[in-house]
N, C-alpha and C. Protein backbone atom coordinates (compact mmCIF):
# COMPACT_ATOMS: atom_id res chain seq x y z
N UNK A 1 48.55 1.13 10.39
CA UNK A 1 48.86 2.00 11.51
C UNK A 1 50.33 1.82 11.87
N UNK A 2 51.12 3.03 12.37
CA UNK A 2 52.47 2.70 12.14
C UNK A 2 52.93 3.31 13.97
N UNK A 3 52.07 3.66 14.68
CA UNK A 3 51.98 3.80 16.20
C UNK A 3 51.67 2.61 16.79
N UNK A 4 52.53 1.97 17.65
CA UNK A 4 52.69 1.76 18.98
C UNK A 4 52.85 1.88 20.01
N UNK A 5 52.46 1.60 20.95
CA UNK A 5 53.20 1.97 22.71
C UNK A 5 53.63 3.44 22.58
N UNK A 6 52.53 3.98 22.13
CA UNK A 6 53.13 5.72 21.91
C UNK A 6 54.39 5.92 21.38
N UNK A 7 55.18 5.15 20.13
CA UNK A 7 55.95 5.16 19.58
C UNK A 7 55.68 5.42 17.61
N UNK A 8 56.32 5.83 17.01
CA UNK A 8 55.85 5.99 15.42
C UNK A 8 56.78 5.24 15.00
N UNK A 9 56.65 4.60 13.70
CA UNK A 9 57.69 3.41 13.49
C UNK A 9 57.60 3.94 11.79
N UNK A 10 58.89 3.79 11.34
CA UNK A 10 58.78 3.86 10.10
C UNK A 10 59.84 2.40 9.49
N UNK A 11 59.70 2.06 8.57
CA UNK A 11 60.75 1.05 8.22
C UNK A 11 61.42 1.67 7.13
N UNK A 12 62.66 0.94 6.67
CA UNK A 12 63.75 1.03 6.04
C UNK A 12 63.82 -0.10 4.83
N UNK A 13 63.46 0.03 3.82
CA UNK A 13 63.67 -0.70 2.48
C UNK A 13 64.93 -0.57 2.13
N UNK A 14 65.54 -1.74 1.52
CA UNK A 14 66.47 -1.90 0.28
C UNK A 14 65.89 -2.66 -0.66
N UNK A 15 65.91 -1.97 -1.84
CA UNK A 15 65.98 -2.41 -3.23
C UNK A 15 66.94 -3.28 -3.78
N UNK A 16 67.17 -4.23 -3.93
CA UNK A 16 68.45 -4.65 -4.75
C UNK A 16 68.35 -4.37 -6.20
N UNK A 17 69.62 -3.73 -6.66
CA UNK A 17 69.11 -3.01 -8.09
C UNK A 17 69.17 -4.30 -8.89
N UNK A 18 69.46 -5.36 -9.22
CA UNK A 18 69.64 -6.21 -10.31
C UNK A 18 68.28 -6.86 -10.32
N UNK A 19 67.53 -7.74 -8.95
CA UNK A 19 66.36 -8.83 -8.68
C UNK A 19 65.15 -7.62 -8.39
N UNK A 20 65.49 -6.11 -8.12
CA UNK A 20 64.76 -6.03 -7.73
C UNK A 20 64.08 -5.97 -6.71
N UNK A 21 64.50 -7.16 -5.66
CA UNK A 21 63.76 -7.55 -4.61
C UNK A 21 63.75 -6.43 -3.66
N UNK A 22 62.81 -6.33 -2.61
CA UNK A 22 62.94 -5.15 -1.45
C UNK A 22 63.43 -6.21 -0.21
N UNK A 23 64.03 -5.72 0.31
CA UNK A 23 64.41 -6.00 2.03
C UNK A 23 64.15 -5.03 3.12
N UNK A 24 63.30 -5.31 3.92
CA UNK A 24 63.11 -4.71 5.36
C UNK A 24 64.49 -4.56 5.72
N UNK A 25 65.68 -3.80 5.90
CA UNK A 25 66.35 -3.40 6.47
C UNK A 25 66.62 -2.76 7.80
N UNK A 26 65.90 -2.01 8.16
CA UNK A 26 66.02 -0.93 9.23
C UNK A 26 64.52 -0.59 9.98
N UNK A 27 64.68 -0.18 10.67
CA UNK A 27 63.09 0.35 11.67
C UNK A 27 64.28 2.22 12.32
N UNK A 28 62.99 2.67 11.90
CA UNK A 28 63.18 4.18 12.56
C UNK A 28 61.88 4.63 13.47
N UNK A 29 61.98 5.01 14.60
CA UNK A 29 61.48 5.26 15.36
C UNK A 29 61.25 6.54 15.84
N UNK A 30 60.03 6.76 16.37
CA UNK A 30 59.93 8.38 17.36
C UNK A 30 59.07 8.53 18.64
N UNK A 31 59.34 9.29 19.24
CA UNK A 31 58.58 9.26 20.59
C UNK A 31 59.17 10.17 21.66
N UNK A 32 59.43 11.40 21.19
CA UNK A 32 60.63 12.14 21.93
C UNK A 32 61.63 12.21 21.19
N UNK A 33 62.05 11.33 21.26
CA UNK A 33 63.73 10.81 21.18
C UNK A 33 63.55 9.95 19.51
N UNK A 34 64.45 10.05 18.56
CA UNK A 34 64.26 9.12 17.64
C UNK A 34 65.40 8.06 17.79
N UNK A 35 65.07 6.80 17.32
CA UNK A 35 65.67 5.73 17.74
C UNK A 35 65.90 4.79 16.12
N UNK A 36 66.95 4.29 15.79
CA UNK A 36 67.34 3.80 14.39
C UNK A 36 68.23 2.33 14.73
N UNK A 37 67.75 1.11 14.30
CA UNK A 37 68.19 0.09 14.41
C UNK A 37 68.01 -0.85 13.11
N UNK A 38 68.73 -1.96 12.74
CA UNK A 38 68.68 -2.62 11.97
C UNK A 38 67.94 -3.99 12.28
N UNK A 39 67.75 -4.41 11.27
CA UNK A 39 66.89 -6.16 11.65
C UNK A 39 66.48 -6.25 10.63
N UNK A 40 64.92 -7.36 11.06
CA UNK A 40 63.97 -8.03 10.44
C UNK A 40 64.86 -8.48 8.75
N UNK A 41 65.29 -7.98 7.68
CA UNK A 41 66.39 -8.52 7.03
C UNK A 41 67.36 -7.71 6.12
N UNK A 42 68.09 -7.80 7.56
CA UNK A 42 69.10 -6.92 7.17
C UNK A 42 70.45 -7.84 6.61
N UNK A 43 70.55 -8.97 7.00
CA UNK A 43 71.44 -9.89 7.20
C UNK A 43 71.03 -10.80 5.60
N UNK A 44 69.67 -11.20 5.09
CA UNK A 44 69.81 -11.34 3.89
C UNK A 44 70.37 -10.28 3.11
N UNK A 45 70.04 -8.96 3.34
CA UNK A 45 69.89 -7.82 1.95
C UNK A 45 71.28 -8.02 2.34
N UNK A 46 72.48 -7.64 3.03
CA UNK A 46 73.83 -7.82 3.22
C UNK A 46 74.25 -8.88 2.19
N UNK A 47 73.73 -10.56 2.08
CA UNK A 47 74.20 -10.95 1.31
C UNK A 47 73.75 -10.94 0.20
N UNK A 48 73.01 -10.13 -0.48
CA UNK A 48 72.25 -9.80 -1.31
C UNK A 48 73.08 -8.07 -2.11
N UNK A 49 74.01 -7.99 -0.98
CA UNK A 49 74.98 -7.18 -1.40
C UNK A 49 74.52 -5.36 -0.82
N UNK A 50 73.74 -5.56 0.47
CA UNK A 50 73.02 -4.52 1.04
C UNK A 50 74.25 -3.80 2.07
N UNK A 51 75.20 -2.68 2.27
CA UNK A 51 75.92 -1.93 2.88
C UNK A 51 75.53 -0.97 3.82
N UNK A 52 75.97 -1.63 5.39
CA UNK A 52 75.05 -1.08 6.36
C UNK A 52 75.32 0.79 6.24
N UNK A 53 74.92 1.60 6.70
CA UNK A 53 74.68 3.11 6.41
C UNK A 53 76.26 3.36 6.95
N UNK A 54 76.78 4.42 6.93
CA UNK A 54 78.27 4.85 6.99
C UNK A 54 77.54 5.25 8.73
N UNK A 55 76.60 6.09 8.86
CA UNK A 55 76.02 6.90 10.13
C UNK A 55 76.19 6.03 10.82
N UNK A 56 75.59 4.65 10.54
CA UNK A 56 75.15 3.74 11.49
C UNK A 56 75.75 2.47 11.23
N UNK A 57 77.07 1.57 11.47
CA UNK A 57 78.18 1.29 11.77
C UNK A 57 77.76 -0.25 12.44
N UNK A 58 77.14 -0.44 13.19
CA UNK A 58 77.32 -1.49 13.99
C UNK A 58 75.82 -2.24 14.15
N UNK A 59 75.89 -3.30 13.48
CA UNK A 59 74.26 -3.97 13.11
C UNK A 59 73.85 -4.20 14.49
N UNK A 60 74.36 -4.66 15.82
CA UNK A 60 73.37 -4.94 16.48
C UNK A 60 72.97 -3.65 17.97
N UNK A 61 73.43 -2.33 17.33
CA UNK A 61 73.17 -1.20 17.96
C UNK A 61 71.92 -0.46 17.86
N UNK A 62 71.13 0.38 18.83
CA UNK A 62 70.13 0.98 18.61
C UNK A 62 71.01 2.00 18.97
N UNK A 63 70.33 3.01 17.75
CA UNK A 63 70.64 4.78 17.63
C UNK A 63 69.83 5.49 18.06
N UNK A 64 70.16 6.43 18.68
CA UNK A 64 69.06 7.25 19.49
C UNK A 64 69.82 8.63 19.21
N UNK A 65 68.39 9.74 19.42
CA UNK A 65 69.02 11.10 18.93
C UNK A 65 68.35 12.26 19.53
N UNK A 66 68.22 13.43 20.00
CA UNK A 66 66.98 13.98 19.92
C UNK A 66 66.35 14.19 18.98
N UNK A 67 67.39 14.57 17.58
CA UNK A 67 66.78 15.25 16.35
C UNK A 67 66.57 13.80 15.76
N UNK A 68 65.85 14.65 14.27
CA UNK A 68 65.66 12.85 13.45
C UNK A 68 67.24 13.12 12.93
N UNK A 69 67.83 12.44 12.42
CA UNK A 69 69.41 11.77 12.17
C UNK A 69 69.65 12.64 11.15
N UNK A 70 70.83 13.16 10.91
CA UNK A 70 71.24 14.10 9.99
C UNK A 70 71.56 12.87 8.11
N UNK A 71 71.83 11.87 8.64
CA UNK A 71 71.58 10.98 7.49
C UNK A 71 70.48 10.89 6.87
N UNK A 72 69.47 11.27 7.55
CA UNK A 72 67.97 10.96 6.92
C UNK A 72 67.33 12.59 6.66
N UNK A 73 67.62 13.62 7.35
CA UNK A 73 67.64 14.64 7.22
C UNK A 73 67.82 15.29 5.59
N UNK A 74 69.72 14.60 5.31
CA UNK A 74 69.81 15.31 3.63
C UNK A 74 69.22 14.39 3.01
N UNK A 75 67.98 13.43 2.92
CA UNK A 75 67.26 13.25 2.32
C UNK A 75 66.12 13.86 1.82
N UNK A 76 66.31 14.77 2.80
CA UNK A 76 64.83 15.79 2.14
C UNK A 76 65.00 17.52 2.27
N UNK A 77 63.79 18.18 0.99
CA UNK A 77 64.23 19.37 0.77
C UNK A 77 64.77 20.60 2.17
N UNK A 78 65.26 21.13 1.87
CA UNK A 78 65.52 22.06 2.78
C UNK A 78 64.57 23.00 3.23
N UNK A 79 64.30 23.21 4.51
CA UNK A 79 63.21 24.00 4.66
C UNK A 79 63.02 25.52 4.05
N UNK A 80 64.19 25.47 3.71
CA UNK A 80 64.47 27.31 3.30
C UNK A 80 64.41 27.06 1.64
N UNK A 81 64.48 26.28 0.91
CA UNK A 81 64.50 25.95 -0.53
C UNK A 81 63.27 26.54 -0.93
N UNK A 82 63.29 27.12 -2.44
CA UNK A 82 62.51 28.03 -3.14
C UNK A 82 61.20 27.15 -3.50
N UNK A 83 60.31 27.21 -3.11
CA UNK A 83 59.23 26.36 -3.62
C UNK A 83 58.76 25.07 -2.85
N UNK A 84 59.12 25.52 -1.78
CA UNK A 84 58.95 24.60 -0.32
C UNK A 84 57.58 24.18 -0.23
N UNK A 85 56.91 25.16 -0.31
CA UNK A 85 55.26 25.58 0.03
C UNK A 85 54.80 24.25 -0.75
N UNK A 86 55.23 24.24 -2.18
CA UNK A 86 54.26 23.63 -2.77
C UNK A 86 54.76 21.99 -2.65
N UNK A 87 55.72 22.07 -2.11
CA UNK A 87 56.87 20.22 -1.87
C UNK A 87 55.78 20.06 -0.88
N UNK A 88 55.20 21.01 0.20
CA UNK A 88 54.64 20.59 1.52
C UNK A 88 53.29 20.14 0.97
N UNK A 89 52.85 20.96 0.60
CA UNK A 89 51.15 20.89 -0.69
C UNK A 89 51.03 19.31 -0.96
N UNK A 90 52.04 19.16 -1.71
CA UNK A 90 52.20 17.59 -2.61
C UNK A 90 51.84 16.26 -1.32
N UNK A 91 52.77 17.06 -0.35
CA UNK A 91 51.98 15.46 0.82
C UNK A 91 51.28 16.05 1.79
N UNK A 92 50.54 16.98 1.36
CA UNK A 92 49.71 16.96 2.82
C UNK A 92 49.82 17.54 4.09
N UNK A 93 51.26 18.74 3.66
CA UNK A 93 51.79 19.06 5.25
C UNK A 93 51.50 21.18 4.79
N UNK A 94 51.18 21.31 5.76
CA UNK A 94 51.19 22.70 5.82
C UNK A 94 52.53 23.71 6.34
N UNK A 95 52.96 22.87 7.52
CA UNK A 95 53.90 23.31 7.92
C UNK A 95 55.18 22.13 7.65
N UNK A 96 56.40 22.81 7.76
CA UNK A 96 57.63 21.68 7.69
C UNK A 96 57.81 21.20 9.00
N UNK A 97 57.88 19.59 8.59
CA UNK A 97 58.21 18.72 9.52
C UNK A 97 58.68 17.92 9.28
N UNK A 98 60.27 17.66 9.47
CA UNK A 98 61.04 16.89 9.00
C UNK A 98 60.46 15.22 8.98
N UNK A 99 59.84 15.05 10.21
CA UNK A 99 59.19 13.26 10.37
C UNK A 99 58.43 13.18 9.64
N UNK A 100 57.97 14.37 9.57
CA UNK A 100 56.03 13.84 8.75
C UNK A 100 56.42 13.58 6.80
N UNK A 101 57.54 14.81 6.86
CA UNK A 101 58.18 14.67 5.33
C UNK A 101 58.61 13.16 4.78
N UNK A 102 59.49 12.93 6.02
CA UNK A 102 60.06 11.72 5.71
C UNK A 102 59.04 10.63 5.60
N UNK A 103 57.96 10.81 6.50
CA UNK A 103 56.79 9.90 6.45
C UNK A 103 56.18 9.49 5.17
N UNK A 104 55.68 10.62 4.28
CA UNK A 104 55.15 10.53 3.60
C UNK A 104 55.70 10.73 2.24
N UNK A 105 56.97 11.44 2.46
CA UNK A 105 57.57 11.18 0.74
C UNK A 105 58.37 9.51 0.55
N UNK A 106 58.61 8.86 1.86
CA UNK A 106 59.71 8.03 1.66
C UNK A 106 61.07 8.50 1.35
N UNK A 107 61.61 9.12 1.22
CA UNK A 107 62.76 10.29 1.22
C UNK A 107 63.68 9.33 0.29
N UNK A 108 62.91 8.81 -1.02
CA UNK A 108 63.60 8.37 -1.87
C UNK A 108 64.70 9.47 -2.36
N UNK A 109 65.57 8.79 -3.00
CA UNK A 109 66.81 9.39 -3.88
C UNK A 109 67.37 8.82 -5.17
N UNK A 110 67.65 9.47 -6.14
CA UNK A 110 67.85 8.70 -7.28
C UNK A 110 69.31 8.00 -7.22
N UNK A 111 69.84 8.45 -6.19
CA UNK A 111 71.27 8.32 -5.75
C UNK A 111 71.73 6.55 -5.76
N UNK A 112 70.13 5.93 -4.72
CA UNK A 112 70.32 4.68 -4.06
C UNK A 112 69.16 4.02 -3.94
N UNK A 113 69.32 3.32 -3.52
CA UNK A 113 68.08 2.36 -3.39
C UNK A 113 67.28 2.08 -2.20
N UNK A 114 67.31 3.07 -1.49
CA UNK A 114 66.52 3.29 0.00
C UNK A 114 65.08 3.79 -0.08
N UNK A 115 64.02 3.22 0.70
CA UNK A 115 62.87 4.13 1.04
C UNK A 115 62.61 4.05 2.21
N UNK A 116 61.53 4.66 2.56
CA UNK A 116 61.24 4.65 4.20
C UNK A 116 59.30 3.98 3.70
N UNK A 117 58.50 3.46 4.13
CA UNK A 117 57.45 3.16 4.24
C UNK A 117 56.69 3.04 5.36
N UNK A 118 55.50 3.35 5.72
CA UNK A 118 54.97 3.11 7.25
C UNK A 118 54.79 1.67 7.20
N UNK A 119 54.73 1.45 8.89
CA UNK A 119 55.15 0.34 9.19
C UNK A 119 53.56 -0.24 9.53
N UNK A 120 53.13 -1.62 9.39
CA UNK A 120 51.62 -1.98 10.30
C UNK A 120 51.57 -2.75 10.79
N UNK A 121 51.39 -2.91 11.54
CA UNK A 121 51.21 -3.83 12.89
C UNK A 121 49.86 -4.44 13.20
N UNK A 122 50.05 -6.00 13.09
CA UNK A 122 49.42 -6.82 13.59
C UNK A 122 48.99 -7.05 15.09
N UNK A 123 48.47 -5.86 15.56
CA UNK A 123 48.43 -6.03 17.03
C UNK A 123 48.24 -7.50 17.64
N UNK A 124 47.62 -8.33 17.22
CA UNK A 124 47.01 -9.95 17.74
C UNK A 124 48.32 -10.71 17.74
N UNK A 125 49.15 -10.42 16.67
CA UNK A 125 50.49 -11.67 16.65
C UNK A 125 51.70 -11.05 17.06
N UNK A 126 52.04 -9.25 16.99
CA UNK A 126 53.06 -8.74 17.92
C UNK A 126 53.33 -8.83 16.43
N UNK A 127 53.21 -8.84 15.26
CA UNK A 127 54.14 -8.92 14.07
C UNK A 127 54.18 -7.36 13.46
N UNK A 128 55.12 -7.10 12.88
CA UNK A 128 55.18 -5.90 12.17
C UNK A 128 54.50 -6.31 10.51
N UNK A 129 53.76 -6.29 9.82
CA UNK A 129 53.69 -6.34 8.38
C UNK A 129 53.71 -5.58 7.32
N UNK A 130 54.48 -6.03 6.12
CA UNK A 130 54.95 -4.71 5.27
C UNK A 130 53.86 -4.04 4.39
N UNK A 131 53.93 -3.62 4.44
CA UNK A 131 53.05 -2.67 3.41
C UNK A 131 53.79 -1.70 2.18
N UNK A 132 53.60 -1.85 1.30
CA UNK A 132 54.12 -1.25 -0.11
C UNK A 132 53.34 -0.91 -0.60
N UNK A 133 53.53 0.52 -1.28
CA UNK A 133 52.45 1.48 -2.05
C UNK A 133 53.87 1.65 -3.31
């Protein structure tokens, strides 16, 4: 489950391309307002050779927006793109919705080494835990 406190939480992966390894990087948020901050390990993947986002500049800032972030935005198809219908088909969405897209494709890119994954929560310990598909 990736809702809290009437909030939707998505997290932020880095890949390191050489080990492999993934790093929790980032938490993206919604609830009205979308909200984008760094943590949980952002500070290993950095020395692990992880480069905080150009958008988002300053590790110990929370980003807030009305829209979801135009950085995370050209991650996914355009709503007006030829063959939309069936991109929506593939996860489950009838209509376009930029959150739900991002939700469920992970708004990978062959570009980099970013995904988005839902987030789950250990309600009993307050912990966030990762989950990878």
């Amino acid at each position: 489950m990736s809702i809290k406190d009437d909030r939707d939480y998505l997290l932020l992966i880095w890949k390191e391309p050489k080990t492999r390894r993934t790093y929790i990087v980032g938490e993206l948020s919604k609830n009205g307002k979308f909200e984008f901050s760094y943590g949980y390990e952002v500070q290993e993947a950095i020395a692990a050779g992880f480069e905080l986002l150009i958008s988002f500049p300053e590790i110990d800032k929370v980003y807030q927006n009305d829209n979801l972030f135009s950085v995370f935005m050209s991650r996914l198809p355009d709503p007006k793109r030829k063959g939309i219908k069936a991109i929506l088909e593939k996860y489950g969405l009838t209509d376009y919705n930029a959150y739900e897209l991002l939700k469920r494709s992970g708004a990978r890119l062959p570009i980099d080494n970013l995904e988005f994954i839902n987030s789950i929560f250990d309600f009993e310990s307050e912990k966030i835990i990762k989950q990878f598909f």
